[in-house]
C-alpha atoms as a PDB file:
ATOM      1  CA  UNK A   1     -29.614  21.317   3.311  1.00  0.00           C
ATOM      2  CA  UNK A   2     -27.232  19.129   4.811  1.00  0.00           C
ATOM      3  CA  UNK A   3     -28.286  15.730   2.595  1.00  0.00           C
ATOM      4  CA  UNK A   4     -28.155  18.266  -0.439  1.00  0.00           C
ATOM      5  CA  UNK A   5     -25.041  19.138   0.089  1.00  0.00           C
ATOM      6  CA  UNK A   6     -23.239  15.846   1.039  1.00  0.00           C
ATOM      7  CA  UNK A   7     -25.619  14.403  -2.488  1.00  0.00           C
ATOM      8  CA  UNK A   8     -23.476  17.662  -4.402  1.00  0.00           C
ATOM      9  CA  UNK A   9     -19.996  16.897  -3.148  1.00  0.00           C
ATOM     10  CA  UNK A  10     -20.650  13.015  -3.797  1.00  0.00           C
ATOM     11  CA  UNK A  11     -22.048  14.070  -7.509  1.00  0.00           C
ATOM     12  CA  UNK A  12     -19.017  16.383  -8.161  1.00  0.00           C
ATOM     13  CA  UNK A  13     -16.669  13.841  -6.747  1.00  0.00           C
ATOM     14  CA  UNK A  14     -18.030  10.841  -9.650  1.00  0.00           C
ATOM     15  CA  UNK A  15     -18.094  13.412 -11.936  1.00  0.00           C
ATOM     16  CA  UNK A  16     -14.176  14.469 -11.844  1.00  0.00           C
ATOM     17  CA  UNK A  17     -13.273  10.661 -11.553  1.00  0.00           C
ATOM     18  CA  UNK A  18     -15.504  10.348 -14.827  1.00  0.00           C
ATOM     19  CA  UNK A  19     -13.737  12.943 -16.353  1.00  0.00           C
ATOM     20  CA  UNK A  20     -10.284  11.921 -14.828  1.00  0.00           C
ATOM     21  CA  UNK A  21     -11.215   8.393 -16.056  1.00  0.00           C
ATOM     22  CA  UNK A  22     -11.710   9.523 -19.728  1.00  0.00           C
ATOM     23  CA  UNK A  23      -8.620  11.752 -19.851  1.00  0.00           C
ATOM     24  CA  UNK A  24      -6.126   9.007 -18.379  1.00  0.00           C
ATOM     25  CA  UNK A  25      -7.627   6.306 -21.113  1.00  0.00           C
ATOM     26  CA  UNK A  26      -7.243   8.801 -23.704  1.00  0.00           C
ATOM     27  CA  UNK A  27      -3.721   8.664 -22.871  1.00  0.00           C
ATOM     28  CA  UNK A  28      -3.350   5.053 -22.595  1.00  0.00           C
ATOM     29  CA  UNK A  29      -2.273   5.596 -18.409  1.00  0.00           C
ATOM     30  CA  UNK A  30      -2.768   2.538 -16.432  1.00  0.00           C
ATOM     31  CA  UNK A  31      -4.347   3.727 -13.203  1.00  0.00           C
ATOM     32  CA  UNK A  32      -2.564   3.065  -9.432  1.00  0.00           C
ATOM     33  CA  UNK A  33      -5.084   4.565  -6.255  1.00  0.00           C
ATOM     34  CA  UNK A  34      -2.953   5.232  -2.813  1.00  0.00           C
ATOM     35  CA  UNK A  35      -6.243   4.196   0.158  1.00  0.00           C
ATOM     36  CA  UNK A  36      -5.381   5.873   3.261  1.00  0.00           C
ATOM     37  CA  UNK A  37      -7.698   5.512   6.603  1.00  0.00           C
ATOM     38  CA  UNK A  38      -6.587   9.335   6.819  1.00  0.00           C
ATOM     39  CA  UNK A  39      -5.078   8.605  10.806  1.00  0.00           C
ATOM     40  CA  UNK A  40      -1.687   9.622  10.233  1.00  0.00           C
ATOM     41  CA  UNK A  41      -0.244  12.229  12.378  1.00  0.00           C
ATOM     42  CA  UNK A  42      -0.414  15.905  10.393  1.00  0.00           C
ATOM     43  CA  UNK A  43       3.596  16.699  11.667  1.00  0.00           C
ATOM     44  CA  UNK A  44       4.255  14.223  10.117  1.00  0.00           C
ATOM     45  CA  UNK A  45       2.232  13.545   7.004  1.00  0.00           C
ATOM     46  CA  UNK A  46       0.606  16.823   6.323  1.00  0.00           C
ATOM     47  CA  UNK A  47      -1.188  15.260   3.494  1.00  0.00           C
ATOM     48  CA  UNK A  48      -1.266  12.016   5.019  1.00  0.00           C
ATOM     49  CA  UNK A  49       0.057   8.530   4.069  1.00  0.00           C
ATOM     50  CA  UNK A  50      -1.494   8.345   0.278  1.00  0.00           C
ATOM     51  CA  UNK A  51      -0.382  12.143   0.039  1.00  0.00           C
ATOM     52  CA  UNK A  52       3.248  11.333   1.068  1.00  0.00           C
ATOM     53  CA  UNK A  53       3.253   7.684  -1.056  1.00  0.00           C
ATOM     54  CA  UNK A  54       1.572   9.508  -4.331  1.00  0.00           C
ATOM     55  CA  UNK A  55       4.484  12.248  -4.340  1.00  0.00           C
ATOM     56  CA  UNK A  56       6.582   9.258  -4.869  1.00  0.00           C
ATOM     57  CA  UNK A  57       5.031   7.829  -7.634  1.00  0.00           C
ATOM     58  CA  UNK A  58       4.788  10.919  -9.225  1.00  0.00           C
ATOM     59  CA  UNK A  59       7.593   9.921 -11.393  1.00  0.00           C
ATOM     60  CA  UNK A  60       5.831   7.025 -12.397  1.00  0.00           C
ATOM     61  CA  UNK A  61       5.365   7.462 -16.505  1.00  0.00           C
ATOM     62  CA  UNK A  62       2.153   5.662 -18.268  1.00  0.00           C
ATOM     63  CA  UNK A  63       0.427   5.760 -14.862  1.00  0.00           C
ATOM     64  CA  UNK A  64      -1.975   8.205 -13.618  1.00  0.00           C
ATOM     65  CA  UNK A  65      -1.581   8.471  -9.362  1.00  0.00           C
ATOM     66  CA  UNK A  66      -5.314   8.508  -7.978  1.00  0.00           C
ATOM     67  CA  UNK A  67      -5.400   9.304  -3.918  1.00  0.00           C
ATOM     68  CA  UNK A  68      -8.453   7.904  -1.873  1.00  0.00           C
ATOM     69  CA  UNK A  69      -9.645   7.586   1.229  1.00  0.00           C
ATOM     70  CA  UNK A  70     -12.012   6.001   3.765  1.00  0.00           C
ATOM     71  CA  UNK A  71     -14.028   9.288   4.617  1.00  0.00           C
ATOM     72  CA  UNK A  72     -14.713   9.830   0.525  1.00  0.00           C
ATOM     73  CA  UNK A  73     -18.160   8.298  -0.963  1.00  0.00           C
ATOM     74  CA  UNK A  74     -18.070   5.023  -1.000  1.00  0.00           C
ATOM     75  CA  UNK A  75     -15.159   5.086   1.425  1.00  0.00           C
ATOM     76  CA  UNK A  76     -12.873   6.376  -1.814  1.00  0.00           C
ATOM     77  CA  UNK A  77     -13.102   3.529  -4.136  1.00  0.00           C
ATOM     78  CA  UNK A  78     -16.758   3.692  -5.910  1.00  0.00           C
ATOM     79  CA  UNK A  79     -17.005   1.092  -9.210  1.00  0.00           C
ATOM     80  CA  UNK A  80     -15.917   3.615 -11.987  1.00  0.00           C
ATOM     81  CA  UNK A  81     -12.671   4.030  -9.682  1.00  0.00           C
ATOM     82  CA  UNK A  82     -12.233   0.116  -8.806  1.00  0.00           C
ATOM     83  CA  UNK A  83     -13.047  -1.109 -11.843  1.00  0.00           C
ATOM     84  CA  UNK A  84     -10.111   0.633 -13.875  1.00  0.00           C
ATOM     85  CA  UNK A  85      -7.926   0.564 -10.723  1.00  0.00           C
ATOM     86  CA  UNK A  86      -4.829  -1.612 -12.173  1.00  0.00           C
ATOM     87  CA  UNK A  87      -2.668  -1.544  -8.696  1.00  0.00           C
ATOM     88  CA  UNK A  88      -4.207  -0.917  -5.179  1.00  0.00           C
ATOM     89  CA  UNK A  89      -2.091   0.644  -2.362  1.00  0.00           C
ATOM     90  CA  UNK A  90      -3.052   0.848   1.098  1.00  0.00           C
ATOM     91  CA  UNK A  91      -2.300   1.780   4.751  1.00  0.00           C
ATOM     92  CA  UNK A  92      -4.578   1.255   7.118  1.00  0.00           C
ATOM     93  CA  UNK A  93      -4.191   1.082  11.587  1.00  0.00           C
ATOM     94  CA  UNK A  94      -6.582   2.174  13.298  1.00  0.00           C
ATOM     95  CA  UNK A  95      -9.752   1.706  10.989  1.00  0.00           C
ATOM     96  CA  UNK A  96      -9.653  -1.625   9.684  1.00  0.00           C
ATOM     97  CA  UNK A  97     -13.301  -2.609  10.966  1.00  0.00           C
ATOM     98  CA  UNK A  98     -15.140   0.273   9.227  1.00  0.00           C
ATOM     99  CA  UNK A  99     -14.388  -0.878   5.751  1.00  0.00           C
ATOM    100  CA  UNK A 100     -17.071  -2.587   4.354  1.00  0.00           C
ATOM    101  CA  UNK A 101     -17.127  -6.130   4.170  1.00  0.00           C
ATOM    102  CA  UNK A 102     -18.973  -5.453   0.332  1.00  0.00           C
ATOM    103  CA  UNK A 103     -15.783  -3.753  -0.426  1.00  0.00           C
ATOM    104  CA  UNK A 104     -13.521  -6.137   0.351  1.00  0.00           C
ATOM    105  CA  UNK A 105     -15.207  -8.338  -1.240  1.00  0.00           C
ATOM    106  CA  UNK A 106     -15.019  -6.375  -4.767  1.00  0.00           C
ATOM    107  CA  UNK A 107     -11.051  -5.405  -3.850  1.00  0.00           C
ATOM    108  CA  UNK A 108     -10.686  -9.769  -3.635  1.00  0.00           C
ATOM    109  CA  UNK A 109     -12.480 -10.566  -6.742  1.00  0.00           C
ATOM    110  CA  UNK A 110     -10.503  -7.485  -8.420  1.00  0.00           C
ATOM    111  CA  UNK A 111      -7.352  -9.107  -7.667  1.00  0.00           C
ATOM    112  CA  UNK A 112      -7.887 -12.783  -8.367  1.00  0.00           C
ATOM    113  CA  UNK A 113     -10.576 -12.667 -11.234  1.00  0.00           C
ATOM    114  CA  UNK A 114      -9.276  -8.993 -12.974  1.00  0.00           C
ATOM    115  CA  UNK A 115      -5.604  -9.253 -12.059  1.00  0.00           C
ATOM    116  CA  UNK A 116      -5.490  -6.043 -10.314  1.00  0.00           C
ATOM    117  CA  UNK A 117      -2.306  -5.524  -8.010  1.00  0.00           C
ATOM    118  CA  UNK A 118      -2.392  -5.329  -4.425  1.00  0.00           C
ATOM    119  CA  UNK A 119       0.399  -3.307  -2.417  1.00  0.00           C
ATOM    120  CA  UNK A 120       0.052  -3.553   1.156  1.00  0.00           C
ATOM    121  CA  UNK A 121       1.874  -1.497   3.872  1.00  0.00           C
ATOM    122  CA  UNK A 122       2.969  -1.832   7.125  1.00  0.00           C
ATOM    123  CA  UNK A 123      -0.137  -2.175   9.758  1.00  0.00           C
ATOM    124  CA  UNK A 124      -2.285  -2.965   6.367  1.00  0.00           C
ATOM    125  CA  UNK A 125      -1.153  -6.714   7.636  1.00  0.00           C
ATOM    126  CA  UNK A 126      -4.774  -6.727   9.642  1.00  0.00           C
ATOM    127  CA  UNK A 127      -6.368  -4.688   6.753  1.00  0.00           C
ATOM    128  CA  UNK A 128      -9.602  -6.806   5.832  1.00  0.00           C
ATOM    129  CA  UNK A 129      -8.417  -7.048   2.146  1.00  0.00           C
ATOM    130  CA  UNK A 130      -5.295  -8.135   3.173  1.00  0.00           C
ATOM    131  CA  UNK A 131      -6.127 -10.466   5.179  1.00  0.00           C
ATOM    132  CA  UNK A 132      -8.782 -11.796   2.532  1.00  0.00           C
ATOM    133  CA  UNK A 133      -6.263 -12.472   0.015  1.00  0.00           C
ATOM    134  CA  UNK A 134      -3.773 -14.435   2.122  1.00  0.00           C
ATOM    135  CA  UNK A 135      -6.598 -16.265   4.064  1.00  0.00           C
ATOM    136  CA  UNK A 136      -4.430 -16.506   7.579  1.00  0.00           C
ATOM    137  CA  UNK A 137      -4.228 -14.332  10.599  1.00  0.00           C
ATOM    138  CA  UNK A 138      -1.907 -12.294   8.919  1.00  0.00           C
ATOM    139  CA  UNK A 139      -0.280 -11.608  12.291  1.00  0.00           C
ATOM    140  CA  UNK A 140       3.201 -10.667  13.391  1.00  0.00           C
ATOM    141  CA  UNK A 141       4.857 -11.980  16.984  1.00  0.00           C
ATOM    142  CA  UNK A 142       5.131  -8.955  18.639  1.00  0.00           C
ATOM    143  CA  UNK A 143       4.603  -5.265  18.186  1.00  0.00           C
ATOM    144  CA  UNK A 144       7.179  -3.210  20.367  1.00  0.00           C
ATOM    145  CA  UNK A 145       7.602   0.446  20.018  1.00  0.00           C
ATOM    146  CA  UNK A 146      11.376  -0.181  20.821  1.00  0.00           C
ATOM    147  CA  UNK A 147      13.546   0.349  17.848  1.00  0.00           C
ATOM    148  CA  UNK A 148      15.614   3.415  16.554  1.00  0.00           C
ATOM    149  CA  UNK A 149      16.307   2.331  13.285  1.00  0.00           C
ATOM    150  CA  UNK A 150      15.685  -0.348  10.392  1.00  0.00           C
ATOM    151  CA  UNK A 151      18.500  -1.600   8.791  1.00  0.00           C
ATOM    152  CA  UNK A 152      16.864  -2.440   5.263  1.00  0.00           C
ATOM    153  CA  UNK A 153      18.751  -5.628   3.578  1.00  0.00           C
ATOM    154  CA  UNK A 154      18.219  -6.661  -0.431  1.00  0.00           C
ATOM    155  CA  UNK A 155      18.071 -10.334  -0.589  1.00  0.00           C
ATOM    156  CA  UNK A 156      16.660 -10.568  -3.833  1.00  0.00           C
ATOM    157  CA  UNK A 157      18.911  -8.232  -6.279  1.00  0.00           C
ATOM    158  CA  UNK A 158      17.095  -9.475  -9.381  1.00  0.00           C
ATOM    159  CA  UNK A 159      13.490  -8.955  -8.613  1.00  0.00           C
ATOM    160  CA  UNK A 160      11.733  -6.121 -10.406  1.00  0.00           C
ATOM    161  CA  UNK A 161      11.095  -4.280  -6.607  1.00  0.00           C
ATOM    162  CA  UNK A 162      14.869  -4.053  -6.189  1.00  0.00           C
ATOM    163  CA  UNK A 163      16.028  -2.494  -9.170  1.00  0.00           C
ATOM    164  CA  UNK A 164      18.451   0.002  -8.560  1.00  0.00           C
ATOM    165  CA  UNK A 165      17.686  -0.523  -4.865  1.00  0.00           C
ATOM    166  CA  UNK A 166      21.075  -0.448  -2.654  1.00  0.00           C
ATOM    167  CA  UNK A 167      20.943  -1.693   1.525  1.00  0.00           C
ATOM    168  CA  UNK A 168      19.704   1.380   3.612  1.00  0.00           C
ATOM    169  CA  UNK A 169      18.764   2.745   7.058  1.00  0.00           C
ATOM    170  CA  UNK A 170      15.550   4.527   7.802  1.00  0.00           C
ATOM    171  CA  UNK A 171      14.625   6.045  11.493  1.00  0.00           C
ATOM    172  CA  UNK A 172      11.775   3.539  12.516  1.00  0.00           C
ATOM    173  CA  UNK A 173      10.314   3.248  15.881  1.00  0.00           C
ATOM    174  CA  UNK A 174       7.882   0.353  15.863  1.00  0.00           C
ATOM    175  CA  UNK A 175       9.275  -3.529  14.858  1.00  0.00           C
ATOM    176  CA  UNK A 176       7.211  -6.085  13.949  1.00  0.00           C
ATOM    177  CA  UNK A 177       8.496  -9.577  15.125  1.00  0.00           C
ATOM    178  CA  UNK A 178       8.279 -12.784  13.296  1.00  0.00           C
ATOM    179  CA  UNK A 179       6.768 -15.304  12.619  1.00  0.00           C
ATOM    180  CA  UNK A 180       4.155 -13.754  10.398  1.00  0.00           C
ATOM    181  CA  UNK A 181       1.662 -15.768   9.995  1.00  0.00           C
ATOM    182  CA  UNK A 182       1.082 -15.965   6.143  1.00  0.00           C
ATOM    183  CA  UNK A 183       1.244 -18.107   3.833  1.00  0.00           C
ATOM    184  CA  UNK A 184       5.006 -19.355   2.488  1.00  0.00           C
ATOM    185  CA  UNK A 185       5.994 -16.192   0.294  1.00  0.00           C
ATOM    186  CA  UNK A 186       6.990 -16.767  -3.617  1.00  0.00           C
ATOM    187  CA  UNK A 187       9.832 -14.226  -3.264  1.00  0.00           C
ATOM    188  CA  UNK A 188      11.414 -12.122  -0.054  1.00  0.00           C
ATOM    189  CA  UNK A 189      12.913  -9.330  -1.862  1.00  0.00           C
ATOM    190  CA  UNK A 190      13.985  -7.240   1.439  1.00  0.00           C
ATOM    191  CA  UNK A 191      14.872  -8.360   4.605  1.00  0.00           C
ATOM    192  CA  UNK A 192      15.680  -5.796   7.974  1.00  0.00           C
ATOM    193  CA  UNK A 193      17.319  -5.555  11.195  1.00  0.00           C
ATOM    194  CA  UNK A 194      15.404  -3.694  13.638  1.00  0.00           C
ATOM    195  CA  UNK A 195      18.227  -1.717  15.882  1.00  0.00           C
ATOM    196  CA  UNK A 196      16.856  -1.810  19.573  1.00  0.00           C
ATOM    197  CA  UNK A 197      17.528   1.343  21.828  1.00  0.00           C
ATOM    198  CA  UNK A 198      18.303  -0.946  24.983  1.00  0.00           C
ATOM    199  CA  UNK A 199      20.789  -2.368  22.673  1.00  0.00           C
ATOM    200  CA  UNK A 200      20.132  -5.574  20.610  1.00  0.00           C
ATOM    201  CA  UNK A 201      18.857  -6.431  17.192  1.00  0.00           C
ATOM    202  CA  UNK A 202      15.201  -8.285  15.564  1.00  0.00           C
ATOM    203  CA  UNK A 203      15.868  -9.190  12.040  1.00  0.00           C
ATOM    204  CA  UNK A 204      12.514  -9.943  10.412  1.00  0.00           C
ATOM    205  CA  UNK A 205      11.031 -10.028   6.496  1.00  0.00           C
ATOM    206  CA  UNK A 206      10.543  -7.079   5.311  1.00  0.00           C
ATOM    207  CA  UNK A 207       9.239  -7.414   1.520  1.00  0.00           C
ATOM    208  CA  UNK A 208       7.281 -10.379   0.316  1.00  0.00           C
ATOM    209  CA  UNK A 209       5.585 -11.115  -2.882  1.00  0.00           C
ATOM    210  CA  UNK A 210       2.777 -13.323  -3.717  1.00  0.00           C
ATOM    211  CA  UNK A 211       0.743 -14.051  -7.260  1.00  0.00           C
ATOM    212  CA  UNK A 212      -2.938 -14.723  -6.051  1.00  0.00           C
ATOM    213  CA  UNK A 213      -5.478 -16.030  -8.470  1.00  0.00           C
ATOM    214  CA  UNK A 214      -4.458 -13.426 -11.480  1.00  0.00           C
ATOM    215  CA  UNK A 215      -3.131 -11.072  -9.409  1.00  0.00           C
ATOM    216  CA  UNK A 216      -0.020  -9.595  -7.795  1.00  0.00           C
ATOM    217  CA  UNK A 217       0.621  -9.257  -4.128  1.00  0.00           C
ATOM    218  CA  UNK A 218       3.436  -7.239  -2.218  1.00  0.00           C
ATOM    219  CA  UNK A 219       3.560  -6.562   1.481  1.00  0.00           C
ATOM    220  CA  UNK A 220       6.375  -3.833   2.680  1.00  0.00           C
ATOM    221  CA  UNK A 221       6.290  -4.244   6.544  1.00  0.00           C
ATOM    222  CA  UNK A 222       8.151  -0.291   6.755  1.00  0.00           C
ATOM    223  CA  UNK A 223       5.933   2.075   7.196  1.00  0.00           C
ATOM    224  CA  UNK A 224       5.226   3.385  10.800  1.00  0.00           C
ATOM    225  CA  UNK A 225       2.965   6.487  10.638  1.00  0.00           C
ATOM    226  CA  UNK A 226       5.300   8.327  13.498  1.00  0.00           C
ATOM    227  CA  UNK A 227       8.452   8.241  11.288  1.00  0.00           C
ATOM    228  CA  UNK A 228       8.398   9.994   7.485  1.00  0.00           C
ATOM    229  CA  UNK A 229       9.606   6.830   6.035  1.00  0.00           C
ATOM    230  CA  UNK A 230       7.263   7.480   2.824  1.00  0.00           C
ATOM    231  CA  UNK A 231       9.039  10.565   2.253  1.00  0.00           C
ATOM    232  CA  UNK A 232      12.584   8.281   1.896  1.00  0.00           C
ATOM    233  CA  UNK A 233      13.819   8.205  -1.374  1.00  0.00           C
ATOM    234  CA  UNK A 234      14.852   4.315  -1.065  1.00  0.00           C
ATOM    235  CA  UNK A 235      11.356   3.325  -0.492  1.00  0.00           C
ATOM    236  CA  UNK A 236       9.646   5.657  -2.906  1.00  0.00           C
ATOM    237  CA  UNK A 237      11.806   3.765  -5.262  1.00  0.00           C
ATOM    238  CA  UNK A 238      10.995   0.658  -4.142  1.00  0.00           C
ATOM    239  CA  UNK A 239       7.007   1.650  -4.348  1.00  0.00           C
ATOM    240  CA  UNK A 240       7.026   2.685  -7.818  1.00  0.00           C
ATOM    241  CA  UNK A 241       8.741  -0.666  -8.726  1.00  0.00           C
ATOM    242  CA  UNK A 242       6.316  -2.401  -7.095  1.00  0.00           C
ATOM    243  CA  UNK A 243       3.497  -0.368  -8.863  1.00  0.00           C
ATOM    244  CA  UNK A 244       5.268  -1.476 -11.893  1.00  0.00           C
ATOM    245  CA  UNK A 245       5.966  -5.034 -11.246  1.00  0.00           C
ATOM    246  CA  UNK A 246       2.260  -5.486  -9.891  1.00  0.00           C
ATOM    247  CA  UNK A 247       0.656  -3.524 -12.596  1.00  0.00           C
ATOM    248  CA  UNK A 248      -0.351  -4.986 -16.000  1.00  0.00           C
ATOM    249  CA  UNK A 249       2.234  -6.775 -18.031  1.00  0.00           C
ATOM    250  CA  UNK A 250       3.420  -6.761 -21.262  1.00  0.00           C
ATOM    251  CA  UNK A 251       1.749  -9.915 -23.203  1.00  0.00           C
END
């Protein structure tokens, strides 16, 4: 009974990405899926990460807003999904092991063979994918649950990601120090200050941008899953113009 009924919830789940599938391409939509790992604290993100990041792109016109996750068939991103995916989110922590190497392996080729987009947030530094596409360790200096707040710096005014973005402060209790080992990024479009509570400062990157093979690339260090920072209207802005900026462009 069991096997039946995971084999009818699998079934019904292709069948209203099918259907989702030929409704968005009737409309022309390019297609952007928010992966979660689904470990997110509930007070915080009721609907978790890709809940709280596809209310912000919401606004998003010409784009149909797909959530996934790992604990879906296929761990959320079967071929009929991937295959029309234009731009790739995701936040992963705690999980990064369990996604399938095959996977990553299809997300890589996706982005430097297709030209897919690749957004990656916060602890999504040690995501597999991630760390595929840059080819280094992809790690930061230090990891110290220390800070009260992330002062949020545009040093790149006329990138697409920071249109109509202005300098802000978000509650954030995690910092990431550098270096970051990564390869030398084409663009930093945000920098931060991480505001210590024993006093002191860490300034670090905190938007890059890369092309790889065909594709786009954009890391946002913000993120920590204890603090609603997907819920702040500064970086639901900068999201969508990311979405937009690593999506398909105009020929």
């Amino acid at each position: 009974m069991k096997n039946w009924t995971s084999m009818g919830w699998a079934a019904g789940l292709l069948l209203a990405i099918l259907l989702g599938m030929n409704t968005a391409q009737a409309q022309g939509k390019k297609c952007v899926v928010v992966w979660s790992e689904g470990t997110a604290p509930k007070n915080v993100y009721p609907q978790d990460i890709n809940g709280a990041v596809a209310e912000g792109l919401a606004a998003l016109k010409d784009w149909e807003v797909v959530k996934a996750d790992i604990s879906q068939p296929e761990q959320g991103l079967p071929d009929a999904l991937l295959n029309r995916c234009n731009v790739l989110i995701w936040w992963g922590h705690k999980r990064h092991d369990e996604v399938s190497d095959a996977l990553v392996a299809k997300i890589v080729k996706r982005v430097k063979e297709d030209g897919m987009g690749f957004i990656s947030l916060h602890s999504s530094h040690f995501a597999k994918a991630n760390k595929a596409l840059m080819g280094t360790a992809c790690s930061w200096g230090a990891y110290k649950a220390d800070s009260k707040t992330l002062d949020v710096t545009v040093k790149s005014p006329d990138h697409p990601i920071a249109k109509g973005v202005k300098n802000f402060t978000i509650k954030h209790s995690e910092r990431y120090s550098e270096p970051y080992a990564i390869p030398e990024p084409q663009s930093v479009v945000f920098e931060g200050v991480h505001n210590l509570k024993k006093r002191g400062e860490d300034p670090s990157r905190i938007g890059l941008c890369w092309e790889v093979g065909k594709g786009r690339f954009f890391y946002f260090q913000a993120g920590h899953e204890t603090n609603p920072v997907y819920y702040d209207a500064n970086v639901q802005l900068i999201l969508r113009n990311a979405v937009e900026w690593a999506g398909p462009q105009p020929k």
